[in-house]
C-alpha atoms as a PDB file:
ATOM      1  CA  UNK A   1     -26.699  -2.997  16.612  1.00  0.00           C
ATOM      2  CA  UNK A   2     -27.874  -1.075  13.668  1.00  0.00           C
ATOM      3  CA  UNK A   3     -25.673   2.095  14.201  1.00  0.00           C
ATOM      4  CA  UNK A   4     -22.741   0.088  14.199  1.00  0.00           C
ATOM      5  CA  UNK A   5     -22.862  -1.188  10.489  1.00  0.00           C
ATOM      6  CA  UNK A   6     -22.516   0.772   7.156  1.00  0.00           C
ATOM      7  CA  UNK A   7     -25.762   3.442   6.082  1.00  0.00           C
ATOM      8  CA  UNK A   8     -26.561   1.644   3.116  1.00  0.00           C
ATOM      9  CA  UNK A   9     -26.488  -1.950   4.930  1.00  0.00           C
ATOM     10  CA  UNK A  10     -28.337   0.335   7.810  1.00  0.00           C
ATOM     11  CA  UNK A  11     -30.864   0.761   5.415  1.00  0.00           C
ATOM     12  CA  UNK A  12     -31.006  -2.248   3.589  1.00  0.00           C
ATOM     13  CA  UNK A  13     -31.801  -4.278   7.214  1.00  0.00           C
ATOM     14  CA  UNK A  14     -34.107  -1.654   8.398  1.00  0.00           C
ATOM     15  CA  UNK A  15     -36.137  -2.470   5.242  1.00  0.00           C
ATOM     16  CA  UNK A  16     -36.076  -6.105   5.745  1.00  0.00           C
ATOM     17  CA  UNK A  17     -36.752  -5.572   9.513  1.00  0.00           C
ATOM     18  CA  UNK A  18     -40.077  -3.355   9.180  1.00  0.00           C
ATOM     19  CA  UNK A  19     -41.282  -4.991   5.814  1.00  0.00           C
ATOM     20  CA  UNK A  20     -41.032  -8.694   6.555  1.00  0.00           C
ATOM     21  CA  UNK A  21     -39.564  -9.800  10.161  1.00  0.00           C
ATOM     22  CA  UNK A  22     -41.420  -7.351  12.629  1.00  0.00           C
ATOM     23  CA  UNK A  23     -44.626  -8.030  10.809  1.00  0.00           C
ATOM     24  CA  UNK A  24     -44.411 -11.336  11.656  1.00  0.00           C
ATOM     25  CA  UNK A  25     -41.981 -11.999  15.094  1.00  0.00           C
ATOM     26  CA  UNK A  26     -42.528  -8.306  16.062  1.00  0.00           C
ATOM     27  CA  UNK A  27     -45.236  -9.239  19.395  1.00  0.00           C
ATOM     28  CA  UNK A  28     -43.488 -13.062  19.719  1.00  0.00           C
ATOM     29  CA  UNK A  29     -41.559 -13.470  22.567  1.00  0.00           C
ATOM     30  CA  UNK A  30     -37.873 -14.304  21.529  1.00  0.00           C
ATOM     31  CA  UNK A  31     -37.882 -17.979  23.250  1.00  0.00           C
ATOM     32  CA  UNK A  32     -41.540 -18.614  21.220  1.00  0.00           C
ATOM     33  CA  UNK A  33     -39.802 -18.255  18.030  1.00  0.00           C
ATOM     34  CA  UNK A  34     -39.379 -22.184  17.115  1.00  0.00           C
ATOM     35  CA  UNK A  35     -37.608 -24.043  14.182  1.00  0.00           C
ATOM     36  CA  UNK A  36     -41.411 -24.427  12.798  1.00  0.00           C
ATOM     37  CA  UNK A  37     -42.608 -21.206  12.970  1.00  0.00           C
ATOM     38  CA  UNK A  38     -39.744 -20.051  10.770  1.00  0.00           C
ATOM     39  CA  UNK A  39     -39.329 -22.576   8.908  1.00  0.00           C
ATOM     40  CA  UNK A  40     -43.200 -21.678   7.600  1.00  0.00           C
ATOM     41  CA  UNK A  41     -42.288 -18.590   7.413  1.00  0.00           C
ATOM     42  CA  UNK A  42     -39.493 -18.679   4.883  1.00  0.00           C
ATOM     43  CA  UNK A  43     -41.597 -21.157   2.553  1.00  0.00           C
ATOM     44  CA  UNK A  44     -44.332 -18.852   3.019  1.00  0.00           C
ATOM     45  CA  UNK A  45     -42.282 -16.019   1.534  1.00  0.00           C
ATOM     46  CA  UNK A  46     -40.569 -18.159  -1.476  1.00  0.00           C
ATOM     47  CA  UNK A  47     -43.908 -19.242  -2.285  1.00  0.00           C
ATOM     48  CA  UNK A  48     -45.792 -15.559  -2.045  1.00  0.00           C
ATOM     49  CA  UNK A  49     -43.509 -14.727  -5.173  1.00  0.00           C
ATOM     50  CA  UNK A  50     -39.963 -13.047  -3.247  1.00  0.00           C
ATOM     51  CA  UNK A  51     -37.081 -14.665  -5.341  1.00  0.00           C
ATOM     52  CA  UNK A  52     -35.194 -17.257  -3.333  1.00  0.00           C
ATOM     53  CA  UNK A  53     -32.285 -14.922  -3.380  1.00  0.00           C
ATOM     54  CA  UNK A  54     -34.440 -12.239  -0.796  1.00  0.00           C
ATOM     55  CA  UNK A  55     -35.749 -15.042   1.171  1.00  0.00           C
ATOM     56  CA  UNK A  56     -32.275 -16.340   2.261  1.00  0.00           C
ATOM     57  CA  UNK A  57     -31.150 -12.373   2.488  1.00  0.00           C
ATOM     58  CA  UNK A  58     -34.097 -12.255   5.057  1.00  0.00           C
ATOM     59  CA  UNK A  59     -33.224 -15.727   7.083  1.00  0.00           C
ATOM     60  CA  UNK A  60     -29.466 -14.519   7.203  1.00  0.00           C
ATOM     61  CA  UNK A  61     -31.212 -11.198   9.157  1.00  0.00           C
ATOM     62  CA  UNK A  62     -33.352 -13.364  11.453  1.00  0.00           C
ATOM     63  CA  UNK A  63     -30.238 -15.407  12.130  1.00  0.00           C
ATOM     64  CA  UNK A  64     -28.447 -12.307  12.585  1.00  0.00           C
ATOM     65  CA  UNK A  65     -30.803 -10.444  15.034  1.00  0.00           C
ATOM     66  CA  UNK A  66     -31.465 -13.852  16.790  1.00  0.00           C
ATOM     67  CA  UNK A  67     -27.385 -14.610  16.927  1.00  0.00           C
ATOM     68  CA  UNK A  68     -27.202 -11.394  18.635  1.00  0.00           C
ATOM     69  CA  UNK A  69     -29.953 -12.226  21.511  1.00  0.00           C
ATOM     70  CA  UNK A  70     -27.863 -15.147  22.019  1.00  0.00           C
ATOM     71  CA  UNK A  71     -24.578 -13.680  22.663  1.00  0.00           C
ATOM     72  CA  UNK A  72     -26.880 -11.381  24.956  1.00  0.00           C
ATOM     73  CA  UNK A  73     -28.275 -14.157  27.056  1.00  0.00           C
ATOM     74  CA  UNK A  74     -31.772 -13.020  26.189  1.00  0.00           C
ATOM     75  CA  UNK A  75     -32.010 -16.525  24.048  1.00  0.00           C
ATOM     76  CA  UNK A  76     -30.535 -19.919  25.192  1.00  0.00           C
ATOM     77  CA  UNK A  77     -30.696 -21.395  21.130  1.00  0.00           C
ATOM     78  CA  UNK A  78     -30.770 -19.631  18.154  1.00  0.00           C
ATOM     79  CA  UNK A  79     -33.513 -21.463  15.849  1.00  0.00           C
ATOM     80  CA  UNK A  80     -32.642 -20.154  12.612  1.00  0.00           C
ATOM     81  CA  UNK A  81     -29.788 -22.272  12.895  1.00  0.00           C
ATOM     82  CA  UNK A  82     -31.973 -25.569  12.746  1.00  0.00           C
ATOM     83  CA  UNK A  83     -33.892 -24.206   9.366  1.00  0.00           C
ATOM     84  CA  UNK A  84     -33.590 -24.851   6.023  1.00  0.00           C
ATOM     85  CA  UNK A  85     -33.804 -22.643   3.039  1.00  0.00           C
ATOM     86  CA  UNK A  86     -36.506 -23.860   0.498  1.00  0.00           C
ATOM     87  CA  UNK A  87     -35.181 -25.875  -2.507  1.00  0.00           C
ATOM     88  CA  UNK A  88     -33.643 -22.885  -4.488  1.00  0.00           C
ATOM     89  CA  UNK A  89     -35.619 -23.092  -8.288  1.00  0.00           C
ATOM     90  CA  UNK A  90     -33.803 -23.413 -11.350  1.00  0.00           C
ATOM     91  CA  UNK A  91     -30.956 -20.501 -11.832  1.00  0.00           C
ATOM     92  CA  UNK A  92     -32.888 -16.972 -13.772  1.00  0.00           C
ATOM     93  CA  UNK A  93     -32.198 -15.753 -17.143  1.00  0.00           C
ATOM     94  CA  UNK A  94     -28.368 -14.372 -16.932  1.00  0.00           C
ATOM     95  CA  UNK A  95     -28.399 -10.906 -15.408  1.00  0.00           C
ATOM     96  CA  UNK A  96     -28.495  -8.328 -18.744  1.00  0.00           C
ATOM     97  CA  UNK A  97     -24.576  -7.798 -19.650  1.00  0.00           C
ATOM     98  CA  UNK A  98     -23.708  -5.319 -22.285  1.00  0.00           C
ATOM     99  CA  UNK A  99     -21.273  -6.420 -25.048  1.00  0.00           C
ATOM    100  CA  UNK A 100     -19.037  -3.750 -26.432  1.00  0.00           C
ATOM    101  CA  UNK A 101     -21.130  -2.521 -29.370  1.00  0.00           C
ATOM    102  CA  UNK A 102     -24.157  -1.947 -26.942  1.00  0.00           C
ATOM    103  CA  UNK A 103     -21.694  -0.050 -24.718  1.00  0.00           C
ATOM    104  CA  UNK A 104     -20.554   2.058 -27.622  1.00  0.00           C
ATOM    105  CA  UNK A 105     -24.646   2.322 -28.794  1.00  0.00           C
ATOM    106  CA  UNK A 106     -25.186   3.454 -24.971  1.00  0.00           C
ATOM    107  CA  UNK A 107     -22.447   6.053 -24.407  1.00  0.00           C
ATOM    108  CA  UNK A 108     -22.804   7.666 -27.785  1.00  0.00           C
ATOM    109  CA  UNK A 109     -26.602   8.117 -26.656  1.00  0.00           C
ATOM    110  CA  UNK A 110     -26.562   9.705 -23.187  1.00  0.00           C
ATOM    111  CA  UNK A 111     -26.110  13.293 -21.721  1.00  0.00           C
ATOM    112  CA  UNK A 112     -23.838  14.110 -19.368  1.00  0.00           C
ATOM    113  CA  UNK A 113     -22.812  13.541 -16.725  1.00  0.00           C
ATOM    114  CA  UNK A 114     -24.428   9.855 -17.160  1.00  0.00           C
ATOM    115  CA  UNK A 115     -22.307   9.651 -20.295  1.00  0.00           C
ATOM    116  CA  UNK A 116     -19.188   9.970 -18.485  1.00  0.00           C
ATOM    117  CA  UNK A 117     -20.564   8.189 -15.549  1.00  0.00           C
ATOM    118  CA  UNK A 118     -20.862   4.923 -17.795  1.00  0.00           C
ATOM    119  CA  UNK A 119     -17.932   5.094 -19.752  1.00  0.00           C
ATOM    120  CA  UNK A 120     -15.804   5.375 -16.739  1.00  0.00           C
ATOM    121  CA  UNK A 121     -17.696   2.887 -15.149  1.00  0.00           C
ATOM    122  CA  UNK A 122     -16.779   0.293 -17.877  1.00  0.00           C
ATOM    123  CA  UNK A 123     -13.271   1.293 -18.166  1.00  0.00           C
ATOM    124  CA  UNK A 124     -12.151   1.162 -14.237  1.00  0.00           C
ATOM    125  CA  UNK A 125     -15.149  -1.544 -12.826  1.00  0.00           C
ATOM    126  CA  UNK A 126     -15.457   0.845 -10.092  1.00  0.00           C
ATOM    127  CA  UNK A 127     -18.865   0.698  -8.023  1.00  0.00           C
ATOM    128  CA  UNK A 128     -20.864   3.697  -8.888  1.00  0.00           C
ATOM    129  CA  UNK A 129     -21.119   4.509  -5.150  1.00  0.00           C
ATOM    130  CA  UNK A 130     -17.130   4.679  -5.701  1.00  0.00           C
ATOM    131  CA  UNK A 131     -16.892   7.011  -8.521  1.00  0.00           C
ATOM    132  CA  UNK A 132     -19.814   9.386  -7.204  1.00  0.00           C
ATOM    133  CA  UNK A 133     -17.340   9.487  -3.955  1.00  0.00           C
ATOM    134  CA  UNK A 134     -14.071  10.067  -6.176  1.00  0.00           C
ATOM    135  CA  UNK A 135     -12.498  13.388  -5.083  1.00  0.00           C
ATOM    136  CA  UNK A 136      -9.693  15.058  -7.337  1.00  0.00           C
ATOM    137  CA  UNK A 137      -7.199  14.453  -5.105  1.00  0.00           C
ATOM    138  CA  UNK A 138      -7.570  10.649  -6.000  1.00  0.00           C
ATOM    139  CA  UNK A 139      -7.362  11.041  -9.236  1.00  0.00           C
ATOM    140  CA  UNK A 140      -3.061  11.371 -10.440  1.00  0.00           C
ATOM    141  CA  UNK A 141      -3.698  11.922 -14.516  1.00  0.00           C
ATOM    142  CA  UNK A 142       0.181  11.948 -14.325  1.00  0.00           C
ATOM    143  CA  UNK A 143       0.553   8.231 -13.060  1.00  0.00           C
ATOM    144  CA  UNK A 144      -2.786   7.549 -14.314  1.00  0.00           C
ATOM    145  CA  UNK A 145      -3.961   5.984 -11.325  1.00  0.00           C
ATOM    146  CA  UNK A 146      -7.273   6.332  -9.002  1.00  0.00           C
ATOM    147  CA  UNK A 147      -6.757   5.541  -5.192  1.00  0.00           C
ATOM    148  CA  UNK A 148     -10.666   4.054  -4.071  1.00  0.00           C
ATOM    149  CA  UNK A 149     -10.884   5.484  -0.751  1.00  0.00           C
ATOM    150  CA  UNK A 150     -14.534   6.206   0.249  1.00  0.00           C
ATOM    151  CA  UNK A 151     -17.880   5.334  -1.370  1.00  0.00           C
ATOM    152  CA  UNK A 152     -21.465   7.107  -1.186  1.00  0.00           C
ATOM    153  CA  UNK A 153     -24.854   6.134  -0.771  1.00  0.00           C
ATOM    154  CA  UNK A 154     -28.053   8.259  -0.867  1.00  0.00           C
ATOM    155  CA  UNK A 155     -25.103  11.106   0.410  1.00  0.00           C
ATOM    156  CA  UNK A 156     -23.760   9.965   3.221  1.00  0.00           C
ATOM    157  CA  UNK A 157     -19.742   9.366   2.921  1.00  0.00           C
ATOM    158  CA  UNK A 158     -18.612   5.641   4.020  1.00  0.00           C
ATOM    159  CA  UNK A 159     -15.172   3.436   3.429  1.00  0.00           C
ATOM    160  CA  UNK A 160     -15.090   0.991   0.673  1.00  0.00           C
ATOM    161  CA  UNK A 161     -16.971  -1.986   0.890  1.00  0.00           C
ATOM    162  CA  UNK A 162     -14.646  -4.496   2.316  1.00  0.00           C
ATOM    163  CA  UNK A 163     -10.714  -4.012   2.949  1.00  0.00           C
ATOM    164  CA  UNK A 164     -10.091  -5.300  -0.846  1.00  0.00           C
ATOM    165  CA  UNK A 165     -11.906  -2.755  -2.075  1.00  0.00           C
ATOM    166  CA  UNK A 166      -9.764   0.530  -0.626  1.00  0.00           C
ATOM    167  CA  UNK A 167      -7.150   0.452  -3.418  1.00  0.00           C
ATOM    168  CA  UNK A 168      -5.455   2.042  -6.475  1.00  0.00           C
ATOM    169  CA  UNK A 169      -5.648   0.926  -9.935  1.00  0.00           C
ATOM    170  CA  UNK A 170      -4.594   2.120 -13.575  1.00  0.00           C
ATOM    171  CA  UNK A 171      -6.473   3.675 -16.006  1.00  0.00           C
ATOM    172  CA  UNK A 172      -5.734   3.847 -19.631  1.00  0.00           C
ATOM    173  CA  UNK A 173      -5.821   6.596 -22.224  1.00  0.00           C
ATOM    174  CA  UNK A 174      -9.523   6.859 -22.963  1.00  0.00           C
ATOM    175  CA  UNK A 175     -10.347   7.007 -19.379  1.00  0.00           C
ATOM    176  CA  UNK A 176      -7.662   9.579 -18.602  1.00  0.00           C
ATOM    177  CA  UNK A 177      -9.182  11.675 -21.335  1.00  0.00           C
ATOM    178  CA  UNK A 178     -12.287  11.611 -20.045  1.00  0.00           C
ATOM    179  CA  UNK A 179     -11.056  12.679 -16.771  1.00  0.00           C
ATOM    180  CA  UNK A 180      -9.200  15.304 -17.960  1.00  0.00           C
ATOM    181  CA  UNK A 181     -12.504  17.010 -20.301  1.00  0.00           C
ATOM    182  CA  UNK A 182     -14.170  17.221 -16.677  1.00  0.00           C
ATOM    183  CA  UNK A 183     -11.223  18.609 -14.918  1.00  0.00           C
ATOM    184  CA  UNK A 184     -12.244  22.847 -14.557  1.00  0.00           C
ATOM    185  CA  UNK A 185      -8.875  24.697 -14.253  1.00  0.00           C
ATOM    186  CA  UNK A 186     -10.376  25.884 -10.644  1.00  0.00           C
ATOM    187  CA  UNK A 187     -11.313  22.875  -9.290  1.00  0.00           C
ATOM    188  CA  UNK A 188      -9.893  21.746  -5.462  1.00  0.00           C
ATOM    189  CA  UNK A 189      -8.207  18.939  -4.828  1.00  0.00           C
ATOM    190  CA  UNK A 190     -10.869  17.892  -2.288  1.00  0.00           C
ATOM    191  CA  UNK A 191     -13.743  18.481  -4.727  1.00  0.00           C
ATOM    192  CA  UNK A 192     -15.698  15.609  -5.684  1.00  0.00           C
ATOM    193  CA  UNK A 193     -15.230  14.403  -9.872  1.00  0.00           C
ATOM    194  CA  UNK A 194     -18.815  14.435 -10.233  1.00  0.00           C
ATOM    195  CA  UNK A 195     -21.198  16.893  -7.663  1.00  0.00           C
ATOM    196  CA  UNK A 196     -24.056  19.394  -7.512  1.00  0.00           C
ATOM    197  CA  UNK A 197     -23.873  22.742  -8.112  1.00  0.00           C
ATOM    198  CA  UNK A 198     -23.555  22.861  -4.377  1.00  0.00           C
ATOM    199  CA  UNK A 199     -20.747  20.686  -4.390  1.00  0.00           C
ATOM    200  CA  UNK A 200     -22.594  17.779  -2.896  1.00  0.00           C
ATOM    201  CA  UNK A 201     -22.478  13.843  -4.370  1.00  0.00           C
ATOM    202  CA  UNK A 202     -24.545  13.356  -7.356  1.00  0.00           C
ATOM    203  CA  UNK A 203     -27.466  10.948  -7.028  1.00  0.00           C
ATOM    204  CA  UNK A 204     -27.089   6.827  -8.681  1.00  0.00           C
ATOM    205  CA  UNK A 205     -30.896   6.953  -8.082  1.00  0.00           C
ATOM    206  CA  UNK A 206     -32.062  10.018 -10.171  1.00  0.00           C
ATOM    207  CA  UNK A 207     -29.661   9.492 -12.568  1.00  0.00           C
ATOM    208  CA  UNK A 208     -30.466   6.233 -13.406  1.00  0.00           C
ATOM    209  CA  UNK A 209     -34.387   6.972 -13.483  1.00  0.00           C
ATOM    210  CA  UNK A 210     -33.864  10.083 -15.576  1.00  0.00           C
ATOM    211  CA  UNK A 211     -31.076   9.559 -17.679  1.00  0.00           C
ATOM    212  CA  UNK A 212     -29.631   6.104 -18.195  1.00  0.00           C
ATOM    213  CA  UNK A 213     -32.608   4.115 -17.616  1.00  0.00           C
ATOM    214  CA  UNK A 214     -34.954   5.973 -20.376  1.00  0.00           C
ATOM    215  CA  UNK A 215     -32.195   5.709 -23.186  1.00  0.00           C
ATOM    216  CA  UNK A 216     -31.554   2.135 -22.198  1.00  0.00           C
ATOM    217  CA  UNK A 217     -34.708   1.356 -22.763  1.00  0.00           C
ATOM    218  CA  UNK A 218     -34.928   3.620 -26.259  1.00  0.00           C
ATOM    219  CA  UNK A 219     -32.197   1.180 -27.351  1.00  0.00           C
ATOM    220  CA  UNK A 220     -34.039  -1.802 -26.220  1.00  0.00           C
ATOM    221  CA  UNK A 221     -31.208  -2.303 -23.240  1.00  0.00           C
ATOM    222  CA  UNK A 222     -33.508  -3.677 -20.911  1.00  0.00           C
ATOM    223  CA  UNK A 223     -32.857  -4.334 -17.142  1.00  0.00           C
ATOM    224  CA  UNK A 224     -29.464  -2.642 -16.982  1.00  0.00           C
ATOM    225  CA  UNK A 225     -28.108  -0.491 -14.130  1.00  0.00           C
ATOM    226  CA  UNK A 226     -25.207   1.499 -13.368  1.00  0.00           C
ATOM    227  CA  UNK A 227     -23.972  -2.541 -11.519  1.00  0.00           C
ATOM    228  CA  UNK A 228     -24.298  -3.926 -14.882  1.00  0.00           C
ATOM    229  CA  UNK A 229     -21.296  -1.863 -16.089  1.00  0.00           C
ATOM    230  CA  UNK A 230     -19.398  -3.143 -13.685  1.00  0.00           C
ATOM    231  CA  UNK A 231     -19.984  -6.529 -15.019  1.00  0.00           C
ATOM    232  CA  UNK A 232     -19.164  -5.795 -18.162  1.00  0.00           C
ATOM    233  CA  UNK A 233     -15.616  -4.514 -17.274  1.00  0.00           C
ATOM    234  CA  UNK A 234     -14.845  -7.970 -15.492  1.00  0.00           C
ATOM    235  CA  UNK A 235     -16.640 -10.016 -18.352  1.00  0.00           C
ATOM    236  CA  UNK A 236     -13.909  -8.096 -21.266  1.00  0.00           C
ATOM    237  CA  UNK A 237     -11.228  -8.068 -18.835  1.00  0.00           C
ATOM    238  CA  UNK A 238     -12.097 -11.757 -18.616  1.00  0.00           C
ATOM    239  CA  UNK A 239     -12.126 -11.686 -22.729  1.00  0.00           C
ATOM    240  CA  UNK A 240      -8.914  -9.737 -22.849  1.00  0.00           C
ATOM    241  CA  UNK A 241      -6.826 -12.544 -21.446  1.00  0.00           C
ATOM    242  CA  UNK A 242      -6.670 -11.155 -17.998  1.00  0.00           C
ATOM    243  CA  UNK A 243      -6.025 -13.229 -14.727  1.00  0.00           C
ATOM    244  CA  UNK A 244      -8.221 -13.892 -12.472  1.00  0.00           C
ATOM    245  CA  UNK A 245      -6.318 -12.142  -9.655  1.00  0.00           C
ATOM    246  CA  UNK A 246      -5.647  -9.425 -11.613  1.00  0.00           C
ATOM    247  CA  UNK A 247      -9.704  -8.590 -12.026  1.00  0.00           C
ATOM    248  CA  UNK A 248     -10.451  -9.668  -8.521  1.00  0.00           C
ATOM    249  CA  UNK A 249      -7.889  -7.254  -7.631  1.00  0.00           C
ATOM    250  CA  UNK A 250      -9.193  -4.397 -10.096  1.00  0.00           C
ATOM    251  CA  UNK A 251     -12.485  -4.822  -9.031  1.00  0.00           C
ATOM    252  CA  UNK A 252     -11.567  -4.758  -5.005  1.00  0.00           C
ATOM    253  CA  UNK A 253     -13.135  -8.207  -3.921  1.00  0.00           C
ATOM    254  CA  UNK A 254     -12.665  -9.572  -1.262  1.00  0.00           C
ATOM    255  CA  UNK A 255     -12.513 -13.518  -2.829  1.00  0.00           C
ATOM    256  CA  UNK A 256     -11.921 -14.847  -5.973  1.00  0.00           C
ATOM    257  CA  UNK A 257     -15.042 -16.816  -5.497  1.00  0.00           C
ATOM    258  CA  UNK A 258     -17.302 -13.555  -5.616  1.00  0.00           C
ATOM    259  CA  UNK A 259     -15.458 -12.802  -9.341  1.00  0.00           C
ATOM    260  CA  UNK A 260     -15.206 -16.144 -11.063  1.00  0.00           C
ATOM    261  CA  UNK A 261     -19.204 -16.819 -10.162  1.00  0.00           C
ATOM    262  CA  UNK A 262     -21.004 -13.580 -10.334  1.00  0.00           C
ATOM    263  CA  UNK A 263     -18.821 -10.901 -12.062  1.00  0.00           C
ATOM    264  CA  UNK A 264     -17.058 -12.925 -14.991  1.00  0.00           C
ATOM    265  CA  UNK A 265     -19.892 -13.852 -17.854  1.00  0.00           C
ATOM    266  CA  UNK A 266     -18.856 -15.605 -21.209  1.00  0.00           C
ATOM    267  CA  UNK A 267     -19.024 -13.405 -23.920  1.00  0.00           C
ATOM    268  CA  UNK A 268     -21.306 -15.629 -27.038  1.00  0.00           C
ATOM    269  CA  UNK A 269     -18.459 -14.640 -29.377  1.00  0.00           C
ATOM    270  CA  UNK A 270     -15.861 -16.008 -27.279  1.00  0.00           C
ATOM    271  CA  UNK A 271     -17.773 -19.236 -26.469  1.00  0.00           C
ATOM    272  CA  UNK A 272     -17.663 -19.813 -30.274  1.00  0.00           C
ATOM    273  CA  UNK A 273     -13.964 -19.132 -30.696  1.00  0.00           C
ATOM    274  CA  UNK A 274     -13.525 -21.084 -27.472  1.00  0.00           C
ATOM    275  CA  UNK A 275     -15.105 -23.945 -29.368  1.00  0.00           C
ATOM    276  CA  UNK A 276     -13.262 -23.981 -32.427  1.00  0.00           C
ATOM    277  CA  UNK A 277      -9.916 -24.453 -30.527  1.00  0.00           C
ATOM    278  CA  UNK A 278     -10.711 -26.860 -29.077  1.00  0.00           C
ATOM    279  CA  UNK A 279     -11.355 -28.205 -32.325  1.00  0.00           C
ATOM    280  CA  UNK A 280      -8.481 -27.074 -33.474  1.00  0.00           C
ATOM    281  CA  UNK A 281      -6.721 -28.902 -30.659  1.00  0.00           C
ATOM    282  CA  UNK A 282      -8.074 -32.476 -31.011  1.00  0.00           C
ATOM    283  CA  UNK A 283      -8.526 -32.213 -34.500  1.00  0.00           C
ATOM    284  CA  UNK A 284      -5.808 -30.272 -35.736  1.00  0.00           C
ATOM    285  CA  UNK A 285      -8.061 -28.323 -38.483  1.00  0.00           C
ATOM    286  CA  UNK A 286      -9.377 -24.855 -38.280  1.00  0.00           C
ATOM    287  CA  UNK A 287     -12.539 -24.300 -38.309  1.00  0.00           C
ATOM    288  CA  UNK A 288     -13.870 -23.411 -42.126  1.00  0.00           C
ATOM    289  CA  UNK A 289     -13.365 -27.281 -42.665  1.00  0.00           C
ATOM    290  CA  UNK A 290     -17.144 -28.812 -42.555  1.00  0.00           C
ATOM    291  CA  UNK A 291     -16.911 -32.363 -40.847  1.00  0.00           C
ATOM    292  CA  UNK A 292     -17.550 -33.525 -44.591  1.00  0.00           C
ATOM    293  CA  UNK A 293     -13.629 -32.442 -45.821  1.00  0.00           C
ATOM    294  CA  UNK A 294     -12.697 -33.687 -42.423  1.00  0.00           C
ATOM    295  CA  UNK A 295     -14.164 -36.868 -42.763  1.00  0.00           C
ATOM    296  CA  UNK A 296     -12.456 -37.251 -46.719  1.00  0.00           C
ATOM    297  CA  UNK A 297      -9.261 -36.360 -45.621  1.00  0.00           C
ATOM    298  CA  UNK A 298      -9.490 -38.886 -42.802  1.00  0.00           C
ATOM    299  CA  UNK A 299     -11.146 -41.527 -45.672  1.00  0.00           C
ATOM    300  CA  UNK A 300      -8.076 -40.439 -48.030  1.00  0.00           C
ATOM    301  CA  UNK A 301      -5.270 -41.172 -45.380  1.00  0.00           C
ATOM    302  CA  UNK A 302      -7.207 -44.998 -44.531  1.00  0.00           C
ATOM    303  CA  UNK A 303      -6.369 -45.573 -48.274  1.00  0.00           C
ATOM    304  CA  UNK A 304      -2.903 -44.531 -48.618  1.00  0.00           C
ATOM    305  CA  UNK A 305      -2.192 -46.397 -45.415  1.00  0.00           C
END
């Protein structure tokens, strides 16, 4: 079944195959994996140090490849079905977000291409495997829209991610301009925005180990990727007043569920002004008042009543 799903999800199961199921169920016969043996097996793996995150990742593939023998005959009951993931711990540390300042800190720091890279990455929320596949014949700097059409992974060419994610959206001035500094006056409409010399897709991997990840780390950014950009596009959109439909459908998911829990964060800043409203709203003061002049003026209108 493997050839029959995306490369990078290709890869991503082969990895969980040969690292942690075939290991394990490699030499069991399909009708001697039971409820228990599993079930031992995925609290053996929470409890070996793999966040709870990779150990459900890794049931969903045993359910997968086990679903699979089942629609197959070779397996009259699937037994991940009967199992139970682990009690899930309490939630991390919020996945590193930058806030505008760090972006500006960050961008004014790097070399290209990475610079442009990031800054286009937090002004259009594309996936980076999206803008390494962007081709200048996607790119209208009349209309100032970018059709999504393709992504890349490790250089090999695939569609978007789901059907949500094949679309167009705007881009404003300062991403236009950056477009338009890497434009050459011979470039082909089918050339890629960012490529080799040899005209081939630039790589997410070396260019975060070599450029982005070093000078994030000079600035003290720690734990931030070329994902974490994309976050911080839906978390200002999110700031800016913007719908939730409107940044589901900027960012190309496929749910509103997948943007409201993972992709939107609060910004602190907002949470503050957030909090004064609704001061503001109950109490009808703004908030310099200290709840000492709040409490005299309430003291002041008991005695003229």
């Amino acid at each position: 079944m493997l050839p029959t799903l995306k490369y990078a999800t290709q890869k991503n199961y082969r990895y969980i195959l040969d690292v942690h199921l075939l290991p394990t169920f490699g030499k069991h016969r399909l009708c001697d994996i039971k409820r228990e043996t599993i079930q031992s097996f995925l609290v053996a793996k929470l409890t070996g140090g793999l966040a709870w995150k990779t150990v459900k990742e890794i049931r969903g593939m045993l359910g997968r490849t086990l679903g699979t023998a089942e629609q197959w005959d070779y397996l009259n009951d699937n037994q991940v079905r009967r199992t139970k993931l682990p009690r899930r711990p309490l939630r991390p540390a919020p996945r590193p977000m930058l806030m505008p300042k760090d972006i500006c800190h960050l961008t004014g720091n790097l070399e290209e291409p990475a610079r442009s890279i990031a800054v286009l990455l937090v002004l259009t929320g594309l996936r980076v495997g999206e803008l390494l596949a962007l081709r200048w014949k996607n790119v209208d700097l009349t209309r100032r829209t970018l059709r999504v059409d393709a992504t890349v992974y490790d250089g090999h060419f695939d569609t978007p991610k789901s059907e949500r994610s094949n679309r167009v959206i705007p881009v404003g001035d300062e991403a236009a301009a950056v477009l338009q500094t890497l434009r050459r006056t011979e470039v082909e409409t089918g050339d890629l925005v960012f490529a080799t010399r040899q005209g081939q897709p630039l790589s997410r991997h070396n260019l975060l180990r070599r450029q982005l990840r070093p000078v994030c780390n000079k600035l003290g950014l720690h734990g931030i990727t070329w994902h974490s950009l994309r976050h911080s596009h839906a978390t200002m959109l999110d700031a800016v007043g913007a719908s939730l439909g409107t940044v589901q459908a900027l960012l190309g998911h496929s749910t509103a569920e997948i943007t409201r829990e993972v992709y939107v964060h609060a910004i602190p800043d907002d949470q503050r002004r957030a909090v004064k409203a609704l001061e503001s709203l109950v109490f009808g003061f703004n908030g310099t008042q200290t709840d000492s002049t709040l409490s005299s003026s309430k003291n002041g209108d008991a005695l003229s009543n």
